[in-house]
Protein backbone atom coordinates (compact mmCIF):
# COMPACT_ATOMS: atom_id res chain seq x y z
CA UNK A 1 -14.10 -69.32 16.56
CA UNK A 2 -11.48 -70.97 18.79
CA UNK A 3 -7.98 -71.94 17.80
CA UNK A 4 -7.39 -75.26 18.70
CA UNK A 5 -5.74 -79.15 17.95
CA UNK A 6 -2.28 -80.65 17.70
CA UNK A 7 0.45 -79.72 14.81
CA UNK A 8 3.96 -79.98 13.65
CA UNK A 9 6.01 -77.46 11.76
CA UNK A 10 8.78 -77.46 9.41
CA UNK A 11 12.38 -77.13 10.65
CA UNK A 12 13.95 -74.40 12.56
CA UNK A 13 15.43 -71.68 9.72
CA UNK A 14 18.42 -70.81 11.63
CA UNK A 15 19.40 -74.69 12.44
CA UNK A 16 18.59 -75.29 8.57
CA UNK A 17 20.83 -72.83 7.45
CA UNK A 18 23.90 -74.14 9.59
CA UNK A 19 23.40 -77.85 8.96
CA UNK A 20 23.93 -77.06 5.33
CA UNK A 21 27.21 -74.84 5.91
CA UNK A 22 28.64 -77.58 8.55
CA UNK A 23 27.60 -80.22 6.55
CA UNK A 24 29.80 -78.44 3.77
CA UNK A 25 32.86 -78.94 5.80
CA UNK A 26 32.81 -82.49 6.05
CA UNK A 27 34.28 -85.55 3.61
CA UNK A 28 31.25 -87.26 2.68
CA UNK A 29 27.31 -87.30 2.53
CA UNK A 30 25.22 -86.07 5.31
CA UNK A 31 21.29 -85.85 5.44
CA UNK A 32 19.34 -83.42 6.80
CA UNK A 33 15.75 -84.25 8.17
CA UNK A 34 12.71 -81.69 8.51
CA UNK A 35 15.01 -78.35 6.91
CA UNK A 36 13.09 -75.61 6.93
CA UNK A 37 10.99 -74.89 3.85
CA UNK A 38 11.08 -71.22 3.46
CA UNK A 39 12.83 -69.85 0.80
CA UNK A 40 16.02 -68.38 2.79
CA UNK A 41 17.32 -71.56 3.50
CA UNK A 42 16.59 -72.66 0.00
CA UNK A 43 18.92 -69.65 -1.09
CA UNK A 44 21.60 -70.84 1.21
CA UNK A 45 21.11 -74.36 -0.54
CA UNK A 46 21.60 -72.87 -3.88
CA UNK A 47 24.61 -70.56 -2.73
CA UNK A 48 26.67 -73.65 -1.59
CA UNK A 49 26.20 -75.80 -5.23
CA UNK A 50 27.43 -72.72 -6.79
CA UNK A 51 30.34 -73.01 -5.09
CA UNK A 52 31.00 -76.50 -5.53
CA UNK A 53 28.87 -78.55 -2.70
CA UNK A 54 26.20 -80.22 -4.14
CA UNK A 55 23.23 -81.65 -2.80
CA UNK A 56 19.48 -82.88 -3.29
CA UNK A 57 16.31 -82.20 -1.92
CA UNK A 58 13.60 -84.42 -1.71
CA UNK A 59 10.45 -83.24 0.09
CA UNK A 60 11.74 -82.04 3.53
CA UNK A 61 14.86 -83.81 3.43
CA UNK A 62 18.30 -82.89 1.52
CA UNK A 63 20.94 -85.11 1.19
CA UNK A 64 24.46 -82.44 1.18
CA UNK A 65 27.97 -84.19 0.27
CA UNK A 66 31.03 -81.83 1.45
CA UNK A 67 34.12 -81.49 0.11
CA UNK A 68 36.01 -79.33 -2.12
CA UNK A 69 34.70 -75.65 -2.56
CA UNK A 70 35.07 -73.92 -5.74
CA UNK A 71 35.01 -70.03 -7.12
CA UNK A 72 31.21 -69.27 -8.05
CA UNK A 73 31.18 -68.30 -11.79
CA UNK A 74 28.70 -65.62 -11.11
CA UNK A 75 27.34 -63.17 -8.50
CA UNK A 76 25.44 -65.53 -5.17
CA UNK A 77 22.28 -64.32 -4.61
CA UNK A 78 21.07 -65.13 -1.37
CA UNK A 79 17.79 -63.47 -1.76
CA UNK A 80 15.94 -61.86 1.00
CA UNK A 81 18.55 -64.03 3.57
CA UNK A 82 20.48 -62.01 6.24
CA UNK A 83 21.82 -65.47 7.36
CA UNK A 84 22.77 -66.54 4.03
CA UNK A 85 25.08 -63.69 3.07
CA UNK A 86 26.83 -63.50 6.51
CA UNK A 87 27.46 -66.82 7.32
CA UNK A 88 28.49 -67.19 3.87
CA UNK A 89 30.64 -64.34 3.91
CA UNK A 90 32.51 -66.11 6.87
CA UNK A 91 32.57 -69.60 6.14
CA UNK A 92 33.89 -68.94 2.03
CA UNK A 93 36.57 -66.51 3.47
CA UNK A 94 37.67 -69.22 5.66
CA UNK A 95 38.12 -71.79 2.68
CA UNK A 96 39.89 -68.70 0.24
CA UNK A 97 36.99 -68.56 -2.30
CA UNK A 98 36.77 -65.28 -4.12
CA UNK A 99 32.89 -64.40 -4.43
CA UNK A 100 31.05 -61.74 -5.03
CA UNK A 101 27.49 -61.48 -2.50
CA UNK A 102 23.99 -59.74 -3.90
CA UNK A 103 20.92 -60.35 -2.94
CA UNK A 104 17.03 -58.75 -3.14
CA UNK A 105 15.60 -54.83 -2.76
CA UNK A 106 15.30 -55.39 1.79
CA UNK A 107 18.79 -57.33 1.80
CA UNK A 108 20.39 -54.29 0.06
CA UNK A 109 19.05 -51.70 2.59
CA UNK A 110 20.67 -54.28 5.66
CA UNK A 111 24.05 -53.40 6.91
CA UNK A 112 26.73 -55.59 6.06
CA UNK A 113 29.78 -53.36 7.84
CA UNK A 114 28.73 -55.60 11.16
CA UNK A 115 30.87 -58.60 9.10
CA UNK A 116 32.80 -56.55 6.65
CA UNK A 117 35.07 -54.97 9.35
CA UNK A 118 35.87 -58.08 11.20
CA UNK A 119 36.44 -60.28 7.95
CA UNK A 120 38.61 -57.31 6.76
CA UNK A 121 40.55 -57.22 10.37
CA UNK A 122 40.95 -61.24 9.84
CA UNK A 123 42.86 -60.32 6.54
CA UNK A 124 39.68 -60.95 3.90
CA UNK A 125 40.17 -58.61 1.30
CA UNK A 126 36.63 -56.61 0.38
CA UNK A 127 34.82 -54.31 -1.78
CA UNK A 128 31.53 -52.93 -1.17
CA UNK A 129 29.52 -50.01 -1.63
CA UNK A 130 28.99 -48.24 1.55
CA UNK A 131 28.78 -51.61 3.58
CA UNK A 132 25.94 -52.69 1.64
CA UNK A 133 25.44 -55.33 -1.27
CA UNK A 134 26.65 -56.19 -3.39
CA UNK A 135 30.28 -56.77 -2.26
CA UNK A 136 32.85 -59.04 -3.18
CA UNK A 137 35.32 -61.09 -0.96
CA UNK A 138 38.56 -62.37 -2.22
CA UNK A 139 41.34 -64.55 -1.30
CA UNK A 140 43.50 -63.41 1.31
CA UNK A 141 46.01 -65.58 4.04
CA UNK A 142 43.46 -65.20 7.59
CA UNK A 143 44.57 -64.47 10.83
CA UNK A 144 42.40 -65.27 13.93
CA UNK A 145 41.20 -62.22 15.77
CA UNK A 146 39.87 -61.17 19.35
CA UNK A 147 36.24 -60.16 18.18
CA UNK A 148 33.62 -58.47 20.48
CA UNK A 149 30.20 -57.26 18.41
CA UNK A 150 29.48 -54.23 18.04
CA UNK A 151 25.80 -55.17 18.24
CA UNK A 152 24.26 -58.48 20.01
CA UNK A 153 23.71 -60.69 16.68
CA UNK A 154 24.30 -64.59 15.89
CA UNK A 155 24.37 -63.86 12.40
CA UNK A 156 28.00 -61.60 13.17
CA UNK A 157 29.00 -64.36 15.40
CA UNK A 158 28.49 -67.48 13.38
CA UNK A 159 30.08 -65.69 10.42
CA UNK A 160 33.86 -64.81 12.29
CA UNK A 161 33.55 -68.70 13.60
CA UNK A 162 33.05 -69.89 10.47
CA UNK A 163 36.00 -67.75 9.16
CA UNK A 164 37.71 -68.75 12.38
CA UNK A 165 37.45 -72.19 11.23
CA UNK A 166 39.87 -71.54 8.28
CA UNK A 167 42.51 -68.75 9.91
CA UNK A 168 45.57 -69.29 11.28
CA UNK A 169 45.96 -68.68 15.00
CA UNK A 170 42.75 -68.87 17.37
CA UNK A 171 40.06 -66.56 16.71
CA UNK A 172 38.15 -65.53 20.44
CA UNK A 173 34.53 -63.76 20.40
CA UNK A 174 33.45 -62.38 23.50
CA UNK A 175 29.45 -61.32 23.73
CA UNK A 176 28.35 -58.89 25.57
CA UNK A 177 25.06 -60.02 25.30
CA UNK A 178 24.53 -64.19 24.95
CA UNK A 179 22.88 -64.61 21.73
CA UNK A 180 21.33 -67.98 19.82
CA UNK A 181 24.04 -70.39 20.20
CA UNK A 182 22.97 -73.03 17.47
CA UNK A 183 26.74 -72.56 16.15
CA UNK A 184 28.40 -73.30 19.04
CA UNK A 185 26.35 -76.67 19.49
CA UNK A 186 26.44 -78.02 16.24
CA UNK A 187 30.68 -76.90 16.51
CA UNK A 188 30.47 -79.18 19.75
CA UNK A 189 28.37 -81.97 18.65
CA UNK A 190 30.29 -82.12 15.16
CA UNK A 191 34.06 -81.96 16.77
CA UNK A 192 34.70 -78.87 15.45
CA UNK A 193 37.39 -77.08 17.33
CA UNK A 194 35.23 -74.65 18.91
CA UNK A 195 34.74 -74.08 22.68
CA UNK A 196 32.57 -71.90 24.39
CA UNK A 197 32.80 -70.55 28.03
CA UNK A 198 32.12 -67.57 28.60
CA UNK A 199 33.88 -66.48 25.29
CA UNK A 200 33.96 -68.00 22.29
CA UNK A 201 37.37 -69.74 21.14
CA UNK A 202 37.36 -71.53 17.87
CA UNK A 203 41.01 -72.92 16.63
CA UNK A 204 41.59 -73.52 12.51
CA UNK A 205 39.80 -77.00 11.52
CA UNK A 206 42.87 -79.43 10.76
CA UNK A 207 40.93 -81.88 9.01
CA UNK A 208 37.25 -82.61 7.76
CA UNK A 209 34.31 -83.00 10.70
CA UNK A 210 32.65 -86.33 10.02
CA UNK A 211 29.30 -86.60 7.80
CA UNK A 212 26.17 -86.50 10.35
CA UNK A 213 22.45 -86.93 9.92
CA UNK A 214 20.39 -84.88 11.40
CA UNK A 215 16.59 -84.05 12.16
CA UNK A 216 15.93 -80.05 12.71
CA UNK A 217 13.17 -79.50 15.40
CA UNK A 218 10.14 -77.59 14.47
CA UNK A 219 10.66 -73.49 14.15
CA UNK A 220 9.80 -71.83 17.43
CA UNK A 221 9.89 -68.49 15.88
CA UNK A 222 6.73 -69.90 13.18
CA UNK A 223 5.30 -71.92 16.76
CA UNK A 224 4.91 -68.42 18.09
CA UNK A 225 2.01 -67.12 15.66
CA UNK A 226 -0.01 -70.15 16.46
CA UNK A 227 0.57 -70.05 20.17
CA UNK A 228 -0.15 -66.24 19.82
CA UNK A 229 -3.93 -67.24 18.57
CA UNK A 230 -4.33 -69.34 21.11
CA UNK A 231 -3.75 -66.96 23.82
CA UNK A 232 -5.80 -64.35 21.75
CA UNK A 233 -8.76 -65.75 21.60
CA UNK A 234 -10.78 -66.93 24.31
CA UNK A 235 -11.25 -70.84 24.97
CA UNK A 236 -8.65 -71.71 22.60
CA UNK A 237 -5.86 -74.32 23.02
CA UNK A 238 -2.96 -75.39 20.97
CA UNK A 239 -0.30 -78.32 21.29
CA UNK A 240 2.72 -78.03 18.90
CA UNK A 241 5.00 -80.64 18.56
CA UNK A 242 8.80 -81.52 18.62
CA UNK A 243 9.39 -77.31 18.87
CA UNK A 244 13.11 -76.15 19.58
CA UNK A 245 13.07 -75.67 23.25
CA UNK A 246 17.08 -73.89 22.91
CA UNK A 247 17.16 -71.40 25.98
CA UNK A 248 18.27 -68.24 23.38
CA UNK A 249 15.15 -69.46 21.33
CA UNK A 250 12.35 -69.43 23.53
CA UNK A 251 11.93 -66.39 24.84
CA UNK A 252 8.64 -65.67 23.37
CA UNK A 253 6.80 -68.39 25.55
CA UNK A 254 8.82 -67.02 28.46
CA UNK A 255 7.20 -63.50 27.53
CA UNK A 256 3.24 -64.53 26.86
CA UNK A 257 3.54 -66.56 30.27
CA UNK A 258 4.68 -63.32 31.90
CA UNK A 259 1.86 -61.79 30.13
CA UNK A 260 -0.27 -64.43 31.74
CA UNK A 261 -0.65 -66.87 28.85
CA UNK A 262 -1.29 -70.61 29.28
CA UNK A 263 2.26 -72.20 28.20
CA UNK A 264 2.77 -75.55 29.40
CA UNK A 265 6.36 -77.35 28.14
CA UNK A 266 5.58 -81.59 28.00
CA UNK A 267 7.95 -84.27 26.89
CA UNK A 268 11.61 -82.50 27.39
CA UNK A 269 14.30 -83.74 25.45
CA UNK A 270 17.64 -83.86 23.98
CA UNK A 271 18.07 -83.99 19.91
CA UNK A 272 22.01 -83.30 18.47
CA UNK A 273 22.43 -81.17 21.73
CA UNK A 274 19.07 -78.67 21.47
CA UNK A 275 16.51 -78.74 23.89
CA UNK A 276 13.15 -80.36 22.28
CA UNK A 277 9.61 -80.35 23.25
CA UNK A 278 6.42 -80.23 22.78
CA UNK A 279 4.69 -76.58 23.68
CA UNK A 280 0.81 -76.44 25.00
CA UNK A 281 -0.39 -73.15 24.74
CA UNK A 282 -4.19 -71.88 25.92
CA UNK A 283 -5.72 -68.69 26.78
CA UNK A 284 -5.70 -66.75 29.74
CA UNK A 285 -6.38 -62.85 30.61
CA UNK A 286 -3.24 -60.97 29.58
CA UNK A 287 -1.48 -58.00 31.15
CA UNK A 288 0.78 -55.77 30.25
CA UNK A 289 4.73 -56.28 30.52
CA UNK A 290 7.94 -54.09 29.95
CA UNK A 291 10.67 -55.92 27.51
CA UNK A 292 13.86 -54.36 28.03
CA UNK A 293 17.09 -54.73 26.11
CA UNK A 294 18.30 -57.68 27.97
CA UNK A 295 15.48 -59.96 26.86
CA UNK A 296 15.55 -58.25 23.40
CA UNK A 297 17.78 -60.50 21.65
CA UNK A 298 16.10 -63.59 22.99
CA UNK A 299 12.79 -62.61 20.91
CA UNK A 300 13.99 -59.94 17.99
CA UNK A 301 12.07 -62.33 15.60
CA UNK A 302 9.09 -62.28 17.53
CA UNK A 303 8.38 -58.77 18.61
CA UNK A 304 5.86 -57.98 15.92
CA UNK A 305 3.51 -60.83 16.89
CA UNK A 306 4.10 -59.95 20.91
CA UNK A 307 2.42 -56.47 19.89
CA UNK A 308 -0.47 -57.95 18.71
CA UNK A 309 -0.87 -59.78 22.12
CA UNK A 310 0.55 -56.37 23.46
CA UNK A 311 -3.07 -55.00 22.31
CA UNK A 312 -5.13 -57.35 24.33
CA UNK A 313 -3.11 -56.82 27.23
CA UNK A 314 -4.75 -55.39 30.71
CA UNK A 315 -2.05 -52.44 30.98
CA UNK A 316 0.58 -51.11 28.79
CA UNK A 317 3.28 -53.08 27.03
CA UNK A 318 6.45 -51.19 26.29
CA UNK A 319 9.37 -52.49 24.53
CA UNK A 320 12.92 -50.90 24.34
CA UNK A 321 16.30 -51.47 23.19
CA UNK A 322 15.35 -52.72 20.46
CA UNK A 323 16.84 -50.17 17.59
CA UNK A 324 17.69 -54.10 15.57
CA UNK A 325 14.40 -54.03 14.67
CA UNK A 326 14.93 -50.85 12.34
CA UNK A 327 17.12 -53.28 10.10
CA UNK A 328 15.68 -56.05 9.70
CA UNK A 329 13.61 -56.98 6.53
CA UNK A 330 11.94 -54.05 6.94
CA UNK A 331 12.01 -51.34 9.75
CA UNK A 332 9.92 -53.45 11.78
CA UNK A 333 9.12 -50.80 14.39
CA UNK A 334 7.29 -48.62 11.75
CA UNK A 335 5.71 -51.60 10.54
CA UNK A 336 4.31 -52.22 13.38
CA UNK A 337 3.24 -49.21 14.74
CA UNK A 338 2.17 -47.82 11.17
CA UNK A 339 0.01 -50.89 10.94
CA UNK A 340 -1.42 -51.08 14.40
CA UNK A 341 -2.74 -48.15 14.53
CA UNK A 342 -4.34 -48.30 11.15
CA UNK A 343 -6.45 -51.00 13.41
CA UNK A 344 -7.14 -48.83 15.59
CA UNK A 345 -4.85 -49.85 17.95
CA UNK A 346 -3.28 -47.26 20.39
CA UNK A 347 0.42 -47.38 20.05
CA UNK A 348 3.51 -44.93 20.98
CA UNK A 349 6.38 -45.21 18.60
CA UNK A 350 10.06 -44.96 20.26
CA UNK A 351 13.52 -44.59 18.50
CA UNK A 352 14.17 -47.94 20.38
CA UNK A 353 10.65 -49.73 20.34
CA UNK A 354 7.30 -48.83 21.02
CA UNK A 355 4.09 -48.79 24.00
CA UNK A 356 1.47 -50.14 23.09
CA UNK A 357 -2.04 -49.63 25.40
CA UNK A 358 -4.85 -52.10 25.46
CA UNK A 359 -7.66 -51.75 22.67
CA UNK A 360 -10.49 -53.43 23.14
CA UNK A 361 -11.42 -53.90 19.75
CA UNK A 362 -9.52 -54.13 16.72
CA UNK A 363 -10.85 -53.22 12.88
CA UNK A 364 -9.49 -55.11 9.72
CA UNK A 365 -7.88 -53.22 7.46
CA UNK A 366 -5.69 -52.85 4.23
CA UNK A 367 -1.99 -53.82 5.47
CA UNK A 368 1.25 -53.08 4.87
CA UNK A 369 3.45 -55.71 4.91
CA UNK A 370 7.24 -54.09 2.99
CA UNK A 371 7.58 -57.43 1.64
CA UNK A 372 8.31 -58.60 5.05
CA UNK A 373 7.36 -62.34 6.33
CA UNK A 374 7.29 -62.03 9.60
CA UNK A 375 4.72 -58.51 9.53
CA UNK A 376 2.11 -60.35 7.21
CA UNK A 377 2.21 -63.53 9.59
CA UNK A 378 1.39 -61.40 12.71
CA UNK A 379 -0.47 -59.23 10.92
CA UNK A 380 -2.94 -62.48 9.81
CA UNK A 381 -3.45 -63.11 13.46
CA UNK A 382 -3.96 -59.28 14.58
CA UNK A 383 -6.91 -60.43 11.84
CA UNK A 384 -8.19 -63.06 13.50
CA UNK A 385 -9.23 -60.76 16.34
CA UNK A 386 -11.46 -58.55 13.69
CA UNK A 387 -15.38 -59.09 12.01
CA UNK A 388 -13.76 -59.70 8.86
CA UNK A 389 -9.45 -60.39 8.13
CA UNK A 390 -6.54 -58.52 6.96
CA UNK A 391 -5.99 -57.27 3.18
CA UNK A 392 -2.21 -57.72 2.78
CA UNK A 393 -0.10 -56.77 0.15
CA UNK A 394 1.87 -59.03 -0.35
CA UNK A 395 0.63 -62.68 1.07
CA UNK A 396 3.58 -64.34 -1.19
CA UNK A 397 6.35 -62.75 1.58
CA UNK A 398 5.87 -65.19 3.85
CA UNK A 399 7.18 -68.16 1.20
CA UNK A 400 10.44 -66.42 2.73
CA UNK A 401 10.33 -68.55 6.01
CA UNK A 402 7.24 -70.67 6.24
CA UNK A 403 5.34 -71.13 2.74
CA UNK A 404 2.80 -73.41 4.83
CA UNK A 405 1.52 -70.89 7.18
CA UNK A 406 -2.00 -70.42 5.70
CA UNK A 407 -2.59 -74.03 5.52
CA UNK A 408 -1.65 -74.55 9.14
CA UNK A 409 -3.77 -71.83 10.04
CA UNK A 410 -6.70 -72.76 8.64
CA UNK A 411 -6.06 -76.45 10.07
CA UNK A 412 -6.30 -74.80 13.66
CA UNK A 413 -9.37 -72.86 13.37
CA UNK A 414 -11.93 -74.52 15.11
C-alpha cells in the first residue's frame, strides 16, 4: 500500500468560525464559500441565529446576513467548540447581549478564566462556576483594556478584539508569543479598526464593516494527516490543493521537512489576505527533531499526528513546552503517550510533552480516543503503519472537525 493522488479539503475551521462572527457585524448579506464542515463551526452557526443573525447553509456554502443581535432565549451550546464559546464570549459582550454559555462533557473540563478575567477587567459582568461552563455574561458599559495573555492562544486574543470592537476607548493586546493571526487579517481586509504591529490595537467599530464574500482555503491542520501518510509510508506521494499556506498555520510542514519529509509548496498565492497553495508531500527517511516552546504554538493542533511520524523517526523526537496540550479536548499528552505505547511504541511522558524513540514496528490495537477528533484521526494513520488497523472508540469524534476524513482516506490509498 502507498498513499498517493491529488485532493481538496473542506475549509479551514478557524477561518470558518471568524467569517461567520465578522460577517455578523456587517449591514447586509455575505456568503461564505468552502466553510468548514465539522460540527464546531456548525455550533458557532447555530449560536449566532440564536442570537438574532440568521443565515443558510447550502452544501458547503452559507449565506449569513448581519445586523441586529438579540438576547438568546435559552442557554448557547457551542458543543465540543473552544472557539465557539470564546470568541463568542467576546464578540456578544461587545454588542451588550446578556447570554448564558454551556457546552458538551470535554468543553466543561476547558478553562474559561483565560477570557473570563479580561472580559471582567473590560467591565463584562460574569458568573461562572470555578471558570468553567456554564457561565453567563451580561450587559455591562466596556472599557478598552491593555491585555497581555497569560498563555500564547488565538482563541484569548480574538475574543478581547472582538470585545474591543464594541468598548469604549482602545483596547491594546501585546503577545508574547505571535499566535494564528486569522483575526487580525480578516479585521484588515474587512476595515475593521484593528491594527497590528507588534501589538495589537483595535479602536470601537463606529459603524457596520461592509458585507464580503469569501472562499475559506482548505484546513491545513486536516492536510496534515494525509501528508503524514505520505511521509509514513514508503513510495507514497500526495498533492493537496488550495491548503492555507498562513505563516502561524503551517508549521507542521515546516516540522516533517525538518524531519526530512518530502514537502514541496507549488502555486503561491494571495486569497482575502492568507497565503494559499497547493502542498506536495512524499516520503523520505525521517529523523528525529526537538520541538521546543517557541514552535509550539505554531503546531498545538498537530502534535498528536507529529508523534506518530515521531515513531518512524531515525533518533529521538522530544517535544516540550507544550503543557496546552493538557487542555485541550482531551489531555492530549496522555492520549498520546497512553495510546502509543499500547502500540508498542517507546515513549517518555513529560509534564510539558513527551520523547518519543524510534520503533520499528508498530501493532494495532484497541484505542482510546476521549471523544477527541484530532487523537482518532492520527490514531487511523499510526494504523496504517500496522498488519491490520486501529479499533477506536469512538470513530463519530471526528464529525467534530472533518466528518469526511474516512472517505478521503480511503480515496488516497493506493
Amino acid at each position: 500500500m502507498r498513499i498517493k493522488g491529488e485532493i481538496s479539503l473542506p475549509g479551514d475551521k478557524s477561518i470558518s468560525h471568524r467569517a461567520l462572527m465578522f460577517a455578523s457585524l456587517t449591514d447586509g448579506e455575505c456568503v461564505i464559500h468552502n466553510i468548514s464542515t465539522g460540527e464546531d463551526v456548525e455550533s458557532t452557526r447555530k449560536c449566532l441565529a440564536e442570537c438574532g443573525i440568521q443565515s443558510v447553509k447550502s452544501g458547503n456554502t452559507v449565506r449569513i446576513k448581519g445586523g441586529v443581535f438579540s438576547n438568546p432565549d435559552k442557554p448557547l451550546n457551542c458543543g465540543n467548540s473552544g472557539t465557539t464559546i470564546r470568541l463568542l464570549a467576546g464578540l456578544l459582550a461587545g454588542k451588550r447581549i446578556t447570554a448564558e454559555f454551556t457546552g458538551d462533557d470535554s468543553l466543561a473540563k476547558r478553562p474559561m478564566s483565560r477570557i473570563i478575567d479580561p472580559l471582567t477587567e473590560m467591565g463584562v459582568v460574569i458568573e461562572s462556576i470555578n471558570g468553567h461552563i456554564p457561565f453567563t455574561i451580561k450587559p455591562k458599559e466596556l472599557n478598552g483594556i491593555s491585555f497581555v495573555p497569560s498563555v500564547a492562544s488565538a482563541q484569548v486574543k480574538s475574543c478581547i478584539m472582538l470585545a474591543g470592537l464594541g468598548a469604549i476607548g482602545q483596547t491594546v493586546i501585546d503577545e508574547n508569543v505571535k499566535t494564528r493571526d486569522h483575526s487580525e487579517i480578516i479585521s484588515k481586509e474587512l476595515g475593521a479598526p484593528v491594527s497590528s504591529n507588534g501589538t495589537i490595537s483595535i479602536n470601537p467599530l463606529s459603524r457596520p464593516l461592509q458585507p464580503f464574500e469569501i472562499n475559506v482555503p482548505g484546513d491545513p491542520s486536516s492536510a496534515a494527516f494525509f501528508a503524514a501518510a505520505a511521509a509514513l509510508i514508503p513510495n507514497s506521494s500526495i498533492t493537496i490543493k488550495n491548503v492555507l499556506a498562513n505563516p502561524t498555520r503551517i508549521g507542521f510542514f515546516q516540522v516533517l521537512k525538518k524531519m526530512g519529509g518530502g514537502v514541496e509548496w507549488q502555486n503561491m498565492r494571495k486569497e482575502c489576505g492568507e497565503s494559499v497553495g497547493d502542498v506536495h508531500v512524499f516520503w523520505e527517511p525521517l529523523n528525529g527533531i526537538d520541538i521546543t516552546s517557541e514552535l509550539v504554538p505554531s503546531v498545538i493542533d498537530e502534535l498528536p499526528i507529529i508523534a506518530v511520524l515521531a515513531t518512524q523517526a531515525d533518533g529521538p523526537t522530544t517535544v516540550s513546552g507544550a503543557e496546552e496540550l493538557r487542555v485541550k479536548e482531551c489531555d492530549r499528552i496522555r492520549a498520546v503517550c497512553e495510546n502509543l505505547l499500547a502500540m508498542g511504541g517507546e515513549v517518555i511522558e513529560k509534564k510539558d510533552g513527551f520523547i518519543i524513540n524510534q520503533c520499528n514496528t508498530l501493532y494495532n490495537t484497541n484505542i482510546k480516543t476521549y471523544r477527541d477528533h484530532r487523537i482518532a484521526m492520527s490514531f487511523t494513520v499510526a494504523g496504517l503503519l500496522t498488519d491490520a488497523r486501529n479499533t477506536l472508540d469512538d470513530e463519530d469524534c471526528i464529525n467534530i472537525s472533518f466528518p469526511e476524513f474516512h472517505k478521503v482516506l480511503t480515496q488516497v490509498m493506493g
